[in-house]
Structures are given as structure tokens and as C-alpha cells.
Protein backbone atom coordinates (compact mmCIF):
# COMPACT_ATOMS: atom_id res chain seq x y z
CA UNK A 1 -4.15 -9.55 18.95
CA UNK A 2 -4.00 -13.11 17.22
CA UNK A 3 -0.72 -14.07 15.96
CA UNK A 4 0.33 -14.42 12.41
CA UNK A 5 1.76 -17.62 10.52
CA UNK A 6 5.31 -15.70 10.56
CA UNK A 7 4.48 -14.14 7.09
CA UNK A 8 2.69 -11.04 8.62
CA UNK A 9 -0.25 -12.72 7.08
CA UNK A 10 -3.25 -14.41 9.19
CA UNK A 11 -5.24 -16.94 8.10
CA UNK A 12 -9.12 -15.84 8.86
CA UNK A 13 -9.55 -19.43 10.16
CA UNK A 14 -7.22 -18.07 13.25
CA UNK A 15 -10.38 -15.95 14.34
CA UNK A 16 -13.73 -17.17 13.88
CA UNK A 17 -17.05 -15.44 13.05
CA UNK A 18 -16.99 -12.86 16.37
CA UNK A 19 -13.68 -12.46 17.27
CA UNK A 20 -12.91 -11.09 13.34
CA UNK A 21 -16.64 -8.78 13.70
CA UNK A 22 -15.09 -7.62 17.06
CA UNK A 23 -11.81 -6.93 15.57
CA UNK A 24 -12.80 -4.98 12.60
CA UNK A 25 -14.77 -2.86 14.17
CA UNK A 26 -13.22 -2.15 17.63
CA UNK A 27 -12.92 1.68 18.07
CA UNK A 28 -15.54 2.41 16.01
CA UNK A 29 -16.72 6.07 16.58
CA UNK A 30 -20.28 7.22 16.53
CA UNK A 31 -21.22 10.47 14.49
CA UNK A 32 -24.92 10.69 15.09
CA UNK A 33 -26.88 11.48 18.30
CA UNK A 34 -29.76 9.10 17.00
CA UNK A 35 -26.91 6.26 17.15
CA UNK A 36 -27.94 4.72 21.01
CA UNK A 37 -25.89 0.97 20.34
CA UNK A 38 -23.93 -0.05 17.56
CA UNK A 39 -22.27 -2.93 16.86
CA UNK A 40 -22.40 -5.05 20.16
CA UNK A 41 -25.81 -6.45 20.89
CA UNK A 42 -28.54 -8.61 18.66
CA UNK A 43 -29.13 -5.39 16.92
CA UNK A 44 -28.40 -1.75 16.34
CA UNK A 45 -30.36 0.62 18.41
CA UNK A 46 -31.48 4.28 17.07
CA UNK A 47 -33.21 6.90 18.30
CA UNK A 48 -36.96 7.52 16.57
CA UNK A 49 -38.08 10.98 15.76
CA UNK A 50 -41.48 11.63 15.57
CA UNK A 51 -40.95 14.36 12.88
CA UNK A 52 -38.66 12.63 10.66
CA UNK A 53 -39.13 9.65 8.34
CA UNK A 54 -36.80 6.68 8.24
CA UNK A 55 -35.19 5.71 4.91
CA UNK A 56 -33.22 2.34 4.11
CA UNK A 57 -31.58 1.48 1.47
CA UNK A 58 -29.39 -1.85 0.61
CA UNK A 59 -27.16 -2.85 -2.00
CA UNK A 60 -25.01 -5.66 -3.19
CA UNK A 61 -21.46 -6.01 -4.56
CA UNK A 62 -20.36 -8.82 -6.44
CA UNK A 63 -16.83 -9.91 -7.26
CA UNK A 64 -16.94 -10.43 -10.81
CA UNK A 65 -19.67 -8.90 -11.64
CA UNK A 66 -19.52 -5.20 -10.37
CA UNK A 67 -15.69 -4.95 -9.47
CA UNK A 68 -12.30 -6.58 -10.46
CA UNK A 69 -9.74 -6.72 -7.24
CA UNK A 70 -6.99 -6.66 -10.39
CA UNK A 71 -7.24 -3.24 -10.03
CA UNK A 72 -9.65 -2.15 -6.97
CA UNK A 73 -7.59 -1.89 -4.47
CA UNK A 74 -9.64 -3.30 -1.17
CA UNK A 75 -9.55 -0.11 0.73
CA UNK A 76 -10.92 2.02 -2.17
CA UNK A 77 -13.74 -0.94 -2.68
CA UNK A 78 -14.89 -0.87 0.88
CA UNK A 79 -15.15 3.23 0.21
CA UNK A 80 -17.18 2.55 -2.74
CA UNK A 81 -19.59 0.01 -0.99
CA UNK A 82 -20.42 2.73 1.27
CA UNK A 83 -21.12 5.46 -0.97
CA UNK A 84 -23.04 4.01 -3.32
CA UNK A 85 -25.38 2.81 -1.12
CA UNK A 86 -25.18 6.19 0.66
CA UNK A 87 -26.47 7.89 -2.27
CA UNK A 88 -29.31 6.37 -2.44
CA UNK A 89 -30.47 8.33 0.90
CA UNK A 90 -29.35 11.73 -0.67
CA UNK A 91 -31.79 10.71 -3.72
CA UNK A 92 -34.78 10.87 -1.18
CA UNK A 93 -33.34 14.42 -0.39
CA UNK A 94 -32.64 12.61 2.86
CA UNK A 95 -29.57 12.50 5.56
CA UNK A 96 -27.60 9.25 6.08
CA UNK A 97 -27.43 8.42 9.24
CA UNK A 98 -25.83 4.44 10.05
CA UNK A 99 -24.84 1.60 8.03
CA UNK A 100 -24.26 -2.16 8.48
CA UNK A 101 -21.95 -3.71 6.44
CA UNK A 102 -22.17 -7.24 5.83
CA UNK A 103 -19.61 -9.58 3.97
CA UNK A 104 -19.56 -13.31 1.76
CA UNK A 105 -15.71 -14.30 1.49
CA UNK A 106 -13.69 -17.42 0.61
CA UNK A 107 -10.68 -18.23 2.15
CA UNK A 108 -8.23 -16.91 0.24
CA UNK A 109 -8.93 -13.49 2.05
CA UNK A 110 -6.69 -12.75 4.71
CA UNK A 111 -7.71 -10.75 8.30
CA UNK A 112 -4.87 -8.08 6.67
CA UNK A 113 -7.40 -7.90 3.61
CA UNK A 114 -10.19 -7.49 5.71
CA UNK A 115 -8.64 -4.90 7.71
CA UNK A 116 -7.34 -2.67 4.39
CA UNK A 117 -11.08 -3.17 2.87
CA UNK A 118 -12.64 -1.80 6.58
CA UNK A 119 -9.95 1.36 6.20
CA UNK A 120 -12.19 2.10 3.13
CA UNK A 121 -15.27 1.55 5.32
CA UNK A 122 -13.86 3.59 8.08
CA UNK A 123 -12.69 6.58 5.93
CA UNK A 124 -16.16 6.61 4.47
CA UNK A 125 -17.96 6.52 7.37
CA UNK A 126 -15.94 9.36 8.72
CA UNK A 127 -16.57 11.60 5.63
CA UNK A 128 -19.85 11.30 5.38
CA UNK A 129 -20.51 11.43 9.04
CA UNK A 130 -22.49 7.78 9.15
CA UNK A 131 -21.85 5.76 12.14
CA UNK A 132 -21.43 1.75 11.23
CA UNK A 133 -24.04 0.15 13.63
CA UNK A 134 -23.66 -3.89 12.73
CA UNK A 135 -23.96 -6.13 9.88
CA UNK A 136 -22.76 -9.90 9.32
CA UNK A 137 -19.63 -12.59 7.85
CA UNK A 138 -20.10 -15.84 6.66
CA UNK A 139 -18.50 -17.71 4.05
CA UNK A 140 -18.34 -18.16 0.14
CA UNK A 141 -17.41 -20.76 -2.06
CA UNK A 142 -15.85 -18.16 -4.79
CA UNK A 143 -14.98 -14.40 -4.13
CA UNK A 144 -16.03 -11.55 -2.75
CA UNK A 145 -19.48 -10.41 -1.95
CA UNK A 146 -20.46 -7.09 -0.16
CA UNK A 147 -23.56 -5.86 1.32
CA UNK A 148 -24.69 -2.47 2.63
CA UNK A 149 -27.13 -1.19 4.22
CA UNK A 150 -27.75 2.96 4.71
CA UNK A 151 -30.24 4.46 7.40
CA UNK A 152 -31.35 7.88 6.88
CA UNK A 153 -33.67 10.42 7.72
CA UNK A 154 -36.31 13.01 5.96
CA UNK A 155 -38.58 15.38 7.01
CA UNK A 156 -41.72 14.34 5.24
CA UNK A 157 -42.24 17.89 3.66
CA UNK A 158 -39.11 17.32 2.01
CA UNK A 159 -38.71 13.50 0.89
CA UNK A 160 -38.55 13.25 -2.37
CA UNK A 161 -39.61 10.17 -4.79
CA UNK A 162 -39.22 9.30 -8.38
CA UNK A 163 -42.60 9.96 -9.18
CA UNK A 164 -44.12 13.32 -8.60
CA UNK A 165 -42.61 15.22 -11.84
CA UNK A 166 -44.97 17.17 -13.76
CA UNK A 167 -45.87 19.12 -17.00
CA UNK A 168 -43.27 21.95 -17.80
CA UNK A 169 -40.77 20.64 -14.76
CA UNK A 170 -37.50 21.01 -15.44
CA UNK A 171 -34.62 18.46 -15.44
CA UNK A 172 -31.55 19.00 -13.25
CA UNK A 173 -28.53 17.32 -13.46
CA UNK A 174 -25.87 17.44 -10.64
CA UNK A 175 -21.94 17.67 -11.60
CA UNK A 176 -20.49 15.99 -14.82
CA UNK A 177 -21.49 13.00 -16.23
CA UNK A 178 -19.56 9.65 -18.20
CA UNK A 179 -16.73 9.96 -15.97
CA UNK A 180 -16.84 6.31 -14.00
CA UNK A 181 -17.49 4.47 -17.24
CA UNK A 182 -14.62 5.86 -19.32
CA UNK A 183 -12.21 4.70 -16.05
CA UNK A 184 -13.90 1.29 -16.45
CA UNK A 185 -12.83 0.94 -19.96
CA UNK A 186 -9.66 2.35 -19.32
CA UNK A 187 -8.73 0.42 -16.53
CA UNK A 188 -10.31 -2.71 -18.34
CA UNK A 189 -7.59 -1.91 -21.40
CA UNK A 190 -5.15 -1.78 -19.38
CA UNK A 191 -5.87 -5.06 -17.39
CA UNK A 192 -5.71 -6.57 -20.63
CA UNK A 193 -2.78 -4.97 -21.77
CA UNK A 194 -0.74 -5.90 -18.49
CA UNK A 195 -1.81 -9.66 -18.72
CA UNK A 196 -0.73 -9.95 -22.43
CA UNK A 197 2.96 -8.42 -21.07
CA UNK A 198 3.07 -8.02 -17.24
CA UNK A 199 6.31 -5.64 -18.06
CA UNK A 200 4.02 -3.28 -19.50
CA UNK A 201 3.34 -0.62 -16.50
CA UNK A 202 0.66 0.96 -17.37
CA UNK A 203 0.76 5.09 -17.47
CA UNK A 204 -3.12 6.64 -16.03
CA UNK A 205 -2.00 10.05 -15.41
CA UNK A 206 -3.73 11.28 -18.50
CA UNK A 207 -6.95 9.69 -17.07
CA UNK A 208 -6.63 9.99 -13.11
CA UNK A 209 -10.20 12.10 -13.20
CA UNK A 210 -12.29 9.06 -14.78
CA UNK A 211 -10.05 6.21 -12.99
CA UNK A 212 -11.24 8.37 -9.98
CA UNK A 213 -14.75 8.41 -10.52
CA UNK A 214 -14.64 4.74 -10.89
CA UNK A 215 -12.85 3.44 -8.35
CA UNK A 216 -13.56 6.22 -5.76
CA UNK A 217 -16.89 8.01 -5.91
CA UNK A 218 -18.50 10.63 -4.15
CA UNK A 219 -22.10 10.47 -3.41
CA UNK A 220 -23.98 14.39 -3.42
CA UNK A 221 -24.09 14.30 0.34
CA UNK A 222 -23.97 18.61 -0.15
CA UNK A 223 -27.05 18.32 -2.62
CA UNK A 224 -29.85 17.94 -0.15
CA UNK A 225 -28.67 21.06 2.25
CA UNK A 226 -27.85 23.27 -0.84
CA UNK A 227 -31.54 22.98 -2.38
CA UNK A 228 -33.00 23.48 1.36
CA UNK A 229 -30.83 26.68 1.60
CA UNK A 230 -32.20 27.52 -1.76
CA UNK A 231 -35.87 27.21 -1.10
CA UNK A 232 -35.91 24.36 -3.33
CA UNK A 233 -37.75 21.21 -3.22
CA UNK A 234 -37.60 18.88 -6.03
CA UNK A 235 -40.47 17.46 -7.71
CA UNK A 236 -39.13 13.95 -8.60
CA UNK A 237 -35.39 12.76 -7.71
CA UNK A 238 -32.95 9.23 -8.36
CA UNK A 239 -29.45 8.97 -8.23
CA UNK A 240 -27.45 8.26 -11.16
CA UNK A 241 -25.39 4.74 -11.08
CA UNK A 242 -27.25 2.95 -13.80
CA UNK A 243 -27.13 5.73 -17.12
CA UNK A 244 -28.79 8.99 -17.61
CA UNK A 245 -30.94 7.59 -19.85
CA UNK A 246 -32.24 5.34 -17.44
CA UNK A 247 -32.61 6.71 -14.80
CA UNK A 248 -34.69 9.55 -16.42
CA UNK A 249 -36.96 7.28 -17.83
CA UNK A 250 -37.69 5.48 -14.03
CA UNK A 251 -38.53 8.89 -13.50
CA UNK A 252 -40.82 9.64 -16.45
CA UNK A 253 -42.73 5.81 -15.75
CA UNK A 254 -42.80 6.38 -12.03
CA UNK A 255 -44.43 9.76 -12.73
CA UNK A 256 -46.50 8.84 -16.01
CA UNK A 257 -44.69 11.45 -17.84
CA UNK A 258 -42.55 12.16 -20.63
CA UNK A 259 -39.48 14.30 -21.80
CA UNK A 260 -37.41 15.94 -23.72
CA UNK A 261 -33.43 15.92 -23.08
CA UNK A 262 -31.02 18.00 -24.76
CA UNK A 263 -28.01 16.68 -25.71
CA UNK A 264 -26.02 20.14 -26.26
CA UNK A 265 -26.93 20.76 -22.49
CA UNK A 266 -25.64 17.30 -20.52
CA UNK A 267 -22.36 18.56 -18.59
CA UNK A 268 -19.25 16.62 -19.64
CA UNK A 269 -16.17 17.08 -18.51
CA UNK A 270 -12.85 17.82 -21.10
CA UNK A 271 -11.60 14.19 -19.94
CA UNK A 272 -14.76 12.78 -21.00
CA UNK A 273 -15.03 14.21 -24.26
CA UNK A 274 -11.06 13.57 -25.49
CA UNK A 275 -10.66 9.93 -23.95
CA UNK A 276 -13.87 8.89 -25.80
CA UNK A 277 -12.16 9.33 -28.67
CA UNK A 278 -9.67 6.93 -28.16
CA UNK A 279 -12.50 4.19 -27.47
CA UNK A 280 -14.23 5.09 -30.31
CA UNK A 281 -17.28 5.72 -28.02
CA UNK A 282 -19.68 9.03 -28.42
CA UNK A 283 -19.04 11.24 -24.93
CA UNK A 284 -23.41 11.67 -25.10
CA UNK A 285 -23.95 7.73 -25.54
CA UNK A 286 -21.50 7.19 -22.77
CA UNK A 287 -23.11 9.92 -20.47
CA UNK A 288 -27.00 8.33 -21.28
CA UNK A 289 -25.61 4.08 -20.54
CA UNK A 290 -22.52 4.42 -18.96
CA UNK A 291 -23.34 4.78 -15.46
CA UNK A 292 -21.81 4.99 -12.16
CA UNK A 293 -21.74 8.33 -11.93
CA UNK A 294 -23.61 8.46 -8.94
CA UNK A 295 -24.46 12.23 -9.74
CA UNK A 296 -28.20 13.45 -8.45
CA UNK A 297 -30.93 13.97 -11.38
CA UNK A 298 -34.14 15.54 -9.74
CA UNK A 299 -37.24 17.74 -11.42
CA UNK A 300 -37.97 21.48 -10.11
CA UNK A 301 -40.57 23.39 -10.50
CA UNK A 302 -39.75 26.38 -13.50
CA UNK A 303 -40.99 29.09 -10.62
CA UNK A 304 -37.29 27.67 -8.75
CA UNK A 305 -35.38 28.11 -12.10
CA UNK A 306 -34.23 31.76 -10.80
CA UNK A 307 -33.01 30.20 -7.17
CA UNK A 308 -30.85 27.30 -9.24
CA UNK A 309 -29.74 29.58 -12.10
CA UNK A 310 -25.81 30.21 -12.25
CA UNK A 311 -24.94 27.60 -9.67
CA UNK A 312 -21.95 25.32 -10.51
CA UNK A 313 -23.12 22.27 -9.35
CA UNK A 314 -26.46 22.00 -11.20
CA UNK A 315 -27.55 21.82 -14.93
CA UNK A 316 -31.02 22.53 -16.31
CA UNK A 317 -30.56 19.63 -19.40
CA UNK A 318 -34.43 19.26 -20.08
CA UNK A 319 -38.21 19.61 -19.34
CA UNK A 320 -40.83 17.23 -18.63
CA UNK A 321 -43.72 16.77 -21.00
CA UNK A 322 -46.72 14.88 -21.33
CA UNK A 323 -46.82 10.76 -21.27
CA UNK A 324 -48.29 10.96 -24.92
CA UNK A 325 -44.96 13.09 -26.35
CA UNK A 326 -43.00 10.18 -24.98
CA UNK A 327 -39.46 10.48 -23.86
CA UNK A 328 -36.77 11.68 -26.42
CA UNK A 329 -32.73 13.38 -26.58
CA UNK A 330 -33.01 16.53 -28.94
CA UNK A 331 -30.07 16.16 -30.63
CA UNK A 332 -27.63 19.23 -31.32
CA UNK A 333 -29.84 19.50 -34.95
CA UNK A 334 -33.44 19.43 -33.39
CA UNK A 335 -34.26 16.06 -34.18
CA UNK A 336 -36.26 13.84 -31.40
CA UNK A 337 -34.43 10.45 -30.75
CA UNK A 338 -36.44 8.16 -28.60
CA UNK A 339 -34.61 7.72 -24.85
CA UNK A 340 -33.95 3.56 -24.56
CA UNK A 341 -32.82 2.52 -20.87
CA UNK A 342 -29.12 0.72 -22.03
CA UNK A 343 -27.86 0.53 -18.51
CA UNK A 344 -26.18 -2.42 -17.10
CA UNK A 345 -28.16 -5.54 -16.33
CA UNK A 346 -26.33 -7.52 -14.17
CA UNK A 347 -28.37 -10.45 -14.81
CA UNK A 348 -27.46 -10.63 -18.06
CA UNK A 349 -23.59 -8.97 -17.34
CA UNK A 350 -24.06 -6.92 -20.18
CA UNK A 351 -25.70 -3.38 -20.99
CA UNK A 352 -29.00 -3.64 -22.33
């Protein structure tokens, strides 16, 4: 163990490049069989099956840009880096398997902040059963920046892809929807609020649902067993982190289809619909560009509407059409509103 400067604080400068990879991830425990050498060597080494398909998956985090350490705490951001990427497997109606994890940071981060953001890597690795098989440090000039990378599996029979929807399909939704965008904005007010007069403690209880959904998702890791044990296998599937809207319409392109979504039918949950309110916001336009949900939306056949009907976790909110009937909400009156993808564009840092 290095020592400290006295302050129960070390600098990262105390440890160097392998001695701080080594330190974060001593005692790391492997989940999968197909894990032969983590974290160790030049590179990870896992087991090839012959009758499954690989699937990899990486994404970036940005200080700034897609989280705010004013109110992330470090741990729950290293559990989100993990399952957001992680969901990205389930969308192939796939099995996560290993992750690397590999991290841009200044030098105001201490090894203590390192070691509460890897408890959030650590607790989501154990949850979700993933083993965490390398990755790679190196410094920044300004903040934070987080890459992941998620392994998985599929039996080919089974993978699933945005494209393949077709003609009569209909559109499943997993869980509730506008959650994680509503705890943006209310975490955002409150930021706001608590800078203009830091005596101002802030009071979330009425909103610890959507602050949860924000700062600590779940990714559908029980979707892909639940359809197999169903007899189910989507047509078309994609996760949603970017807007229902969206995300339905990468499906519709992908598959040169279109669709029609009804609004009286997207699931939103009570906390949804009366904190909207106070924003000023429509629950439905927060549902179809809000994002970050990180809920499953896949296309079945109507032959598997029988196997799917009843089931809590899953909502029938549509049917795909043709390309030429284009992609529209029916609103609550019947009237066809053209579907526009307004999802974040962090390009631009605004929703478009």
C-alpha cells in the first residue's frame, strides 16, 4: 500500500500508470468460464465457442457532456459506465460476458476517487455477472473521460439486429419510460438552486424513482432469457438511451419500414406523469426525446402476441407498416403525427 500525504488523500502521481491498474483491480473475481486471463498480460484471453457469436460493444463518457460529478457521485458513475454499455449486448438478445474499462483523468483525481468510482465498477460487474478483463489510464488536460468496452455472446439463431422488422410486426416496449430524463432536470434544478444559495438542501424524496433511473440504471439483463423461455425471438431489437422516438425510427430505416406508435399505449410511470408537470414538459414528449432509459424496444412477430400477452415487463405500443405510410405517434384522438428523432446530439450538446 502507498502512503498518503497525511490527509488520507494520495496524490495519483504517488503510483504511476501500473502500479494504480494493479491496484484497482487486485482481487478481481472472474464470473465466466470463457474468462481464461484477465487483467495481467498484453491482453485479455477468452475462450471461443464455435456455436456462439461474439458481440462488442464500446462506449464513451464525457465529463461535461454526459455527466456532472456535482451530483454523480463516482461510485454510482462507474455503475453507470458499465451498464450502459452492457445493454447494448442485451439489445443483440445476447449475454455479456467481460469488460475493459479504460480511463482519461487530470490530476485533480485522487487514487481514493479512483478507488470509490471502481466500487461502482466492481458492484456492476458482480450484478451482472461480467468479469473485468483489462482496459487502460492515461492522462487529461480537463476532466473525466470513461471508456467501456462489453464482450458478449449469441447463438446465431437468436441474435437479433435493428433491421429485420416487418409488415404487421408488433412493437414492444420493455418497463416504463421518461424516468432518467425527468431526474436529469430535476437534479439539474436543483444544482442550480444550491449554487444560487448553498444553504438550500435540496429535498428528492418526492423524486427518488427518476433521480434513480438517472444516476443508477439497470440494463434488461432478464429480457433476453425471458423471451427464450417464451418461445420468442424478436424480429428487430435496440436499446433505449437516446429517445423512443429515435430509436424506433433506427429501427424503421435499418429495416426500410414504417410505423405507427400509439401514444395512449407508451408505459409511464405515476412519477413521470406528475413531475412533468412541474417542468412544464408533456410525460409523451419526454418518453419519445428524453432518453436514458436504457429500456429494450424490439419487434415480434403477431403469431408471439399470445406468449407476451399479460406479462408485466412488456408493452405492445405499436405495429410496423410499410416504408411508404412513413413513421407516425397516433395521438389519443386518432390523428397521425410524424415521429422526428429529437434525441441528444452530443456534438451539438443539445437535443435535436
Amino acid at each position: 500500500m502507498f502512503e498518503n500525504k497525511g490527509n488520507g488523500k494520495t496524490s495519483l502521481s504517488e503510483f504511476g500508470e501500473f502500479a494504480l491498474i494493479n491496484y484497482l483491480t487486485k482481487d478481481l473475481k472472474n464470473y465466466q468460464k470463457t474468462t481464461i486471463l484477465g487483467v495481467g498480460d498484453d491482453a485479455a484471453v477468452l475462450q471461443s465457442d464455435s456455436k456462439k457469436q461474439t458481440l462488442v460493444s464500446t462506449d464513451m463518457l464525457v465529463e461535461g457532456v454526459h455527466f456532472n460529478l456535482t451530483y454523480m457521485s463516482l461510485k454510482h458513475l462507474g455503475y453507470k459506465a458499465v451498464v450502459v454499455n452492457l445493454s447494448d449486448i442485451y439489445a443483440m438478445n445476447g449475454n455479456a460476458k467481460q469488460i475493459t474499462v479504460s480511463l482519461a483523468l487530470s490530476n485533480r483525481f485522487l487514487v481514493e476517487d479512483l478507488e470509490e468510482f471502481y466500487l461502482g465498477i466492481r458492484l456492476a460487474a458482480e450484478t451482472y455477472g461480467v468479469d473485468i478483463v483489462g482496459g487502460d489510464t492515461t492522462s487529461s488536460s480537463k476532466g473525466l473521460i470513461i471508456s467501456v468496452t462489453a464482450v458478449g455472446e449469441v447463438s446465431p439463431e437468436k441474435i437479433t439486429l435493428r433491421k429485420g422488422a416487418s409488415e404487421g410486426d408488433l412493437i414492444v416496449v420493455t418497463g416504463d419510460l421518461g424516468g432518467a430524463y425527468l431526474g436529469f432536470q430535476v437534479l439539474e434544478r436543483e444544482r442550480q438552486i444550491f449554487e444560487v444559495n448553498p444553504n438550500n438542501q435540496p429535498d428528492l424524496e418526492p423524486h427518488t424513482y427518476l433521480i434513480e433511473r438517472q444516476i443508477k440504471p439497470e440494463a434488461r439483463k432478464d429480457i433476453p432469457p425471458l423471451l427464450e423461455a417464451l418461445g420468442v425471438v424478436p424480429t428487430s431489437m435496440i436499446d433505449i438511451s437516446d429517445g423512443l422516438s429515435s430509436e424506433l425510427l433506427h429501427i424503421c430505416h435499418a429495416s426500410e419500414m414504417g410505423c405507427q406508435l400509439y401514444e395512449e399505449k407508451i408505459p409511464i410511470d405515476p412519477q413521470v406523469l406528475t413531475t412533468s408537470e412541474s417542468f412544464n414538459l408533456h410525460p409523451v414528449t419526454i418518453c419519445l426525446n428524453g432518453g436514458e432509459d436504457y429500456e429494450l424496444l424490439f419487434t415480434i412477430k403477431q403469431k408471439d402476441y399470445p406468449k407476451i400477452k399479460g406479462n408485466p415487463n412488456l408493452t405492445v405500443v405499436g405495429y410496423i407498416t410499410s416504408k411508404n405510410e412513413g413513421a407516425n405517434l397516433v395521438s389519443r384522438i386518432g390523428e397521425l403525427i410524424p415521429l422526428k428523432a429529437q434525441g441528444w446530439d452530443s456534438f451539438s450538446g443539445k437535443e435535436v
